[in-house]
Protein backbone atom coordinates (compact mmCIF):
# COMPACT_ATOMS: atom_id res chain seq x y z
CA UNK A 1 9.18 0.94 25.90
CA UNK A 2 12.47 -0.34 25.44
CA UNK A 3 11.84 -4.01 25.43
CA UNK A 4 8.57 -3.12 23.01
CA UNK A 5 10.58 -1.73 20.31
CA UNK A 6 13.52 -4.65 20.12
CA UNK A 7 10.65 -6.81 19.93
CA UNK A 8 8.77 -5.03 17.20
CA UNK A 9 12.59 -4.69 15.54
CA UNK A 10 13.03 -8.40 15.77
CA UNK A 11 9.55 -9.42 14.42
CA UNK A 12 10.20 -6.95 11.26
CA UNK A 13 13.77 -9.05 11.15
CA UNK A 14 12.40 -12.47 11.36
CA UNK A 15 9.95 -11.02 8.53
CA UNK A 16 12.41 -10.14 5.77
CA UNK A 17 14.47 -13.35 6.46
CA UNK A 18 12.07 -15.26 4.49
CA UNK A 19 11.71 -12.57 1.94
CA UNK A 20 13.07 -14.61 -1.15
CA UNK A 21 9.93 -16.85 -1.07
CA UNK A 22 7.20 -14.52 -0.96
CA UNK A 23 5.14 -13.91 -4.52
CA UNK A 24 4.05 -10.46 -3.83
CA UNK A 25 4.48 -7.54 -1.76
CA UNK A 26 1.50 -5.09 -1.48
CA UNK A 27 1.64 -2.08 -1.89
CA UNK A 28 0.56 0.65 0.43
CA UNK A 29 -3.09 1.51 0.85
CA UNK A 30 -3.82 4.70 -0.64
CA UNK A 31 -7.33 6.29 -0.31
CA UNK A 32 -6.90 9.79 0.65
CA UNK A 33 -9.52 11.78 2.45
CA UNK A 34 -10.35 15.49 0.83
CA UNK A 35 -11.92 18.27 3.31
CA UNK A 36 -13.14 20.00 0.04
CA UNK A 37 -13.33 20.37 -3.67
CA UNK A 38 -10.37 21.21 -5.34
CA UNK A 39 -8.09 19.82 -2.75
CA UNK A 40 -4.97 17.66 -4.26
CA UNK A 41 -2.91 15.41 -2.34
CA UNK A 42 0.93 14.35 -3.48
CA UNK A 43 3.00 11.96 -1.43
CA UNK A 44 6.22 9.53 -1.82
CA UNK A 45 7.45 7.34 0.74
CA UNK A 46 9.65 4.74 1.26
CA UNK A 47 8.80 1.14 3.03
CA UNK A 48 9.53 -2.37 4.01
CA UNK A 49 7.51 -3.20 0.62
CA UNK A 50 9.14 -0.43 -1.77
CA UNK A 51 9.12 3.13 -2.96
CA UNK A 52 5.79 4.55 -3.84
CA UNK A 53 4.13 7.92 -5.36
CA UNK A 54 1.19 8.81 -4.49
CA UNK A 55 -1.80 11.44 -5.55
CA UNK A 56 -5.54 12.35 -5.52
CA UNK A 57 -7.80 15.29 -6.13
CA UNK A 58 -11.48 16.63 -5.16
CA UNK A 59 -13.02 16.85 -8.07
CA UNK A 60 -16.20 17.93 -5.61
CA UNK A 61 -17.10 17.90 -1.93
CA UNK A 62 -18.02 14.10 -2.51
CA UNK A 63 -16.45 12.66 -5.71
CA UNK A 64 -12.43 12.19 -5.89
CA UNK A 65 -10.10 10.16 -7.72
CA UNK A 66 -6.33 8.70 -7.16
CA UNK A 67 -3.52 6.73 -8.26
CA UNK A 68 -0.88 4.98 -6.98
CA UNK A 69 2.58 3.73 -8.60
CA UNK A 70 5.11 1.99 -6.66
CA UNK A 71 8.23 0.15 -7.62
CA UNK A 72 10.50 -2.33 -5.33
CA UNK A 73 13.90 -2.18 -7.24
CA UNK A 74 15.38 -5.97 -5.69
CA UNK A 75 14.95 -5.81 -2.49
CA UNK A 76 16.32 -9.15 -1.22
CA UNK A 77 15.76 -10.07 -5.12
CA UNK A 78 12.39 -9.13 -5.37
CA UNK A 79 11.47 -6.77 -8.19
CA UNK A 80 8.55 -5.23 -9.07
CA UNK A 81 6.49 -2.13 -10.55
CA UNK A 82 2.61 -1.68 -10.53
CA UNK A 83 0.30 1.15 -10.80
CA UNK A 84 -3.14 1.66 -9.34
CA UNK A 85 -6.41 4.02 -10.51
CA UNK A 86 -9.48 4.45 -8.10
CA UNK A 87 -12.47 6.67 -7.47
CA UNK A 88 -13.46 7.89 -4.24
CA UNK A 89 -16.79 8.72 -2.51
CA UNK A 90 -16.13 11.35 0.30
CA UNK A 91 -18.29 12.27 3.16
CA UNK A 92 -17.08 14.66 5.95
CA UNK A 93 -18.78 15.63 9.10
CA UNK A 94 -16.91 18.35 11.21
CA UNK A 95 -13.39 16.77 11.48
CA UNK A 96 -14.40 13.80 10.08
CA UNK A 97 -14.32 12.16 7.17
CA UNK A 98 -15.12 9.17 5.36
CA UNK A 99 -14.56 7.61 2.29
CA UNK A 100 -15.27 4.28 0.07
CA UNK A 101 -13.02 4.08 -3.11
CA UNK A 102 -13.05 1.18 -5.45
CA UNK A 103 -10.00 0.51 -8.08
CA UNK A 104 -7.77 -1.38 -10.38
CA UNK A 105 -4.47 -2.31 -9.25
CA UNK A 106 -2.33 -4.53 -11.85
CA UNK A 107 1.68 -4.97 -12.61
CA UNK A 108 4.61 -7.15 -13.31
CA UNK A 109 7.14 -8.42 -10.87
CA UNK A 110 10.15 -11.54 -10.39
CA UNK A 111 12.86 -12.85 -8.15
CA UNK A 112 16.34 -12.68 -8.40
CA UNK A 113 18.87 -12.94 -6.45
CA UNK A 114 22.00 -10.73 -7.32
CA UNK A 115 24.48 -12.53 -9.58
CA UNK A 116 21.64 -15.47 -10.57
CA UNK A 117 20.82 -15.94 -14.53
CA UNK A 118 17.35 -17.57 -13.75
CA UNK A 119 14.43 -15.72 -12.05
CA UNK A 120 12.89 -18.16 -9.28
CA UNK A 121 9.49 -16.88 -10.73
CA UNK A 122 8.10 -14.10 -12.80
CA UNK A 123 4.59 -13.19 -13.51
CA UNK A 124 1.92 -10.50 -14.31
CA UNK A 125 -1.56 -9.70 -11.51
CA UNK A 126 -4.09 -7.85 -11.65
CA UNK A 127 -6.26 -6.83 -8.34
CA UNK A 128 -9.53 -4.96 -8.09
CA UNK A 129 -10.54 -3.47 -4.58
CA UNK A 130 -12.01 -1.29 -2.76
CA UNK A 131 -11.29 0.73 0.23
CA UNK A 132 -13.31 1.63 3.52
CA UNK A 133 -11.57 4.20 5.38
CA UNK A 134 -12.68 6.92 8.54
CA UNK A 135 -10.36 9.40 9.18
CA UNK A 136 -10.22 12.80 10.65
CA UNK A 137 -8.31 16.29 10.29
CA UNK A 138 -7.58 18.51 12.96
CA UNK A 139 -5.85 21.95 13.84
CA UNK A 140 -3.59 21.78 17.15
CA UNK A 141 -1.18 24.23 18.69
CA UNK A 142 -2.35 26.79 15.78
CA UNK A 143 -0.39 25.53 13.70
CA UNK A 144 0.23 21.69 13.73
CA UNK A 145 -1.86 20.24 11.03
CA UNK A 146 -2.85 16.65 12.41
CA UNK A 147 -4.33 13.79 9.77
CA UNK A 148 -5.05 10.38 10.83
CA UNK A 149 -7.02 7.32 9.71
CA UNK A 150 -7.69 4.06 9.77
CA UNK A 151 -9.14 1.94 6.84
CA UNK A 152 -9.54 -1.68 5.59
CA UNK A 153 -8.69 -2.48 2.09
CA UNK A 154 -10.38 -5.55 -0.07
CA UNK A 155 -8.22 -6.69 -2.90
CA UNK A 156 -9.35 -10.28 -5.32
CA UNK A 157 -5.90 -10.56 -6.37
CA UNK A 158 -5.27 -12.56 -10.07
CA UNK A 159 -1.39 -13.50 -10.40
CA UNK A 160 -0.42 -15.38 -13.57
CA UNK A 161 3.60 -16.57 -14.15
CA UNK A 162 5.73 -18.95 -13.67
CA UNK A 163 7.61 -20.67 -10.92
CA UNK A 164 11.47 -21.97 -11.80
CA UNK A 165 11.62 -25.45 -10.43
CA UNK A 166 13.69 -28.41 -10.46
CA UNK A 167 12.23 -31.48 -12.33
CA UNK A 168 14.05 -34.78 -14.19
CA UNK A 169 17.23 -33.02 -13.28
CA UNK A 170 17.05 -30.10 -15.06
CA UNK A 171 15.31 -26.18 -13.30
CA UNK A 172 12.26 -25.26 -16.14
CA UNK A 173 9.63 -23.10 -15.96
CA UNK A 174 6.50 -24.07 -14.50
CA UNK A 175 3.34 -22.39 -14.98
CA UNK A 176 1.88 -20.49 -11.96
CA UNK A 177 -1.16 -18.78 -11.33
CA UNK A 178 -3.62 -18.11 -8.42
CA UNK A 179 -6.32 -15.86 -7.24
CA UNK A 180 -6.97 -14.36 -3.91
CA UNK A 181 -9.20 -12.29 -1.83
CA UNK A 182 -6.28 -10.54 0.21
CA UNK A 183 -7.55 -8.03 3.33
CA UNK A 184 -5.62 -5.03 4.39
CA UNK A 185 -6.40 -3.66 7.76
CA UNK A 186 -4.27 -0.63 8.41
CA UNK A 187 -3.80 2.87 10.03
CA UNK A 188 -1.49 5.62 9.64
CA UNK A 189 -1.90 9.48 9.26
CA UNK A 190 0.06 13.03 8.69
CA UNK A 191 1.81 15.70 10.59
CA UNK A 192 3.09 19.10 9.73
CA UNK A 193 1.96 22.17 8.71
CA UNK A 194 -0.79 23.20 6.07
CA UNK A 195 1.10 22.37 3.03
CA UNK A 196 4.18 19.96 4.02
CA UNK A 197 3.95 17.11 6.20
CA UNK A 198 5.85 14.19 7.82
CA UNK A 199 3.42 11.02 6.68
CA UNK A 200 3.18 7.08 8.13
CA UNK A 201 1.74 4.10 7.54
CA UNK A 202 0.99 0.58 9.08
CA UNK A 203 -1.04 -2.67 7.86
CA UNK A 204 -1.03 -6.14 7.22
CA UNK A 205 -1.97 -8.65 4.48
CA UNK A 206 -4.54 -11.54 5.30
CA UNK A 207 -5.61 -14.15 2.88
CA UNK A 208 -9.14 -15.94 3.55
CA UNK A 209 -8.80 -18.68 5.79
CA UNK A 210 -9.53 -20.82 2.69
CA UNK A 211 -6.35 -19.74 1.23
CA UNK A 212 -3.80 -20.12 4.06
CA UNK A 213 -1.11 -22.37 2.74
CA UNK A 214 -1.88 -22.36 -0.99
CA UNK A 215 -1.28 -20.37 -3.92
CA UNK A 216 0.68 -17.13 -4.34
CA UNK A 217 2.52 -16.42 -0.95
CA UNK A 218 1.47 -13.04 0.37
CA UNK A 219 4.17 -10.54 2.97
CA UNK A 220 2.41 -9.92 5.86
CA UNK A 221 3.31 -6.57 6.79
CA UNK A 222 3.62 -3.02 5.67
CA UNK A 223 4.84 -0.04 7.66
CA UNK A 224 6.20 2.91 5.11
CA UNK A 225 7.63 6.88 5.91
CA UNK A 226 7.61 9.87 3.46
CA UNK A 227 6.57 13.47 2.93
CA UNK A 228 2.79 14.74 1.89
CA UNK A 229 2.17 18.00 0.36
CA UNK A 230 -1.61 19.41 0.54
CA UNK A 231 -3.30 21.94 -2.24
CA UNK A 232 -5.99 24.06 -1.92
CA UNK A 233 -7.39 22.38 1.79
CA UNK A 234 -10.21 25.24 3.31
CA UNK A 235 -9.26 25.24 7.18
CA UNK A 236 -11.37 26.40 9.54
CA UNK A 237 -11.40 30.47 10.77
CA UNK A 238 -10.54 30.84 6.63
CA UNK A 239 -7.09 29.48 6.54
């Protein structure tokens, strides 16, 4: 177990030496799954990739909607803020659920190092998806409230800015743009009681296998921490 986690520490570390050069760092997937109508979800957590707040309600057993804003204040010069808007289709079975949301992510974000005049790029993107998760929520212990899920998220990702380069001696601006279809596999889940929880998060970023090696570098990895508070969730035995 050991050994497993100073490899898994020096994977994220090998990661995040290379940060400077990467164009964009996604954000985490967010397509909550609702037990009921009226439920409302509201998170924030805190990852390799950022700070992010997060919410959704049941506006009925099967129709939902959620948003999404998340900001990365320089990490390793990076900076960024984006927001994201998406309805949900909900299906639950027992302690099951499943969901398909579709979206519209879109934002602004640059590098620069601390103490640099120039940004080594800056540019605006846009990214429709759409989400396929299956999760499921469960009671144990009486009182541990258990949430997990796993999901794959479809972004065609639209970047348009400019990279600073060096050309006939002098660094000038040089248009940039590129389009993507990124894929986010990814798992995660909630523990806690029935209104406050401890919440996780895991996934990666692949490009098309088209796309490896050109246009708008992508980070590869997400993994993110917070706290979850739940509204209105019908338990079963009439919590």
């Amino acid at each position: 177990m050991k050994n497993n986690f100073f490899l898994f520490a020096g994977f994220c570390t090998l990661i995040l030496s290379s940060c400077g050069t990467y164009h964009y760092y996604p954000a985490p997937v967010h397509a909550p799954a609702f037990a009921n109508a009226g439920e409302v979800q509201v998170s924030g957590t805190l990852g390799i990739t950022g700070f992010a707040a997060k919410g959704g309600v049941a506006i009925t057993d099967n129709l939902s909607i959620a948003g999404l804003a998340n900001t990365n204040p320089g990490v390793d010069g990076y900076h960024c803020n984006e927001g994201e808007v998406a309805m949900g289709w909900n299906l639950k079975e027992g302690k099951s659920m499943f969901n398909i949301y579709g979206g519209l992510g879109w934002g602004g974000n640059y590098d620069q190092d601390s103490g640099d005049v120039v940004k080594n790029f800056h540019g605006y993107f846009e990214r429709p998806f759409v989400v396929f998760s299956v999760g499921s929520a469960k009671t144990a212990f009486k009182r541990i409230r258990i949430d997990s899920y796993t999901a794959i998220k479809i972004n065609y990702f639209m970047y348009n800015g400019y990279d600073n380069v060096y050309e006939n001696n002098l660094y000038v601006d040089k248009r940039f743009t590129a389009d993507h279809v990124i894929i986010e596999p990814c798992f995660g889940g909630s523990i806690g009681g029935k209104h406050v929880r401890f919440e996780t998060g895991m996934g990666f970023s692949i490009k098309t296998i088209g796309d490896i090696g050109r246009g708008a570098r992508i980070f590869p990895f997400r993994m993110d921490f917070g706290m979850i508070l739940y509204f209105g969730r019908k338990f079963e035995g009439g919590e």
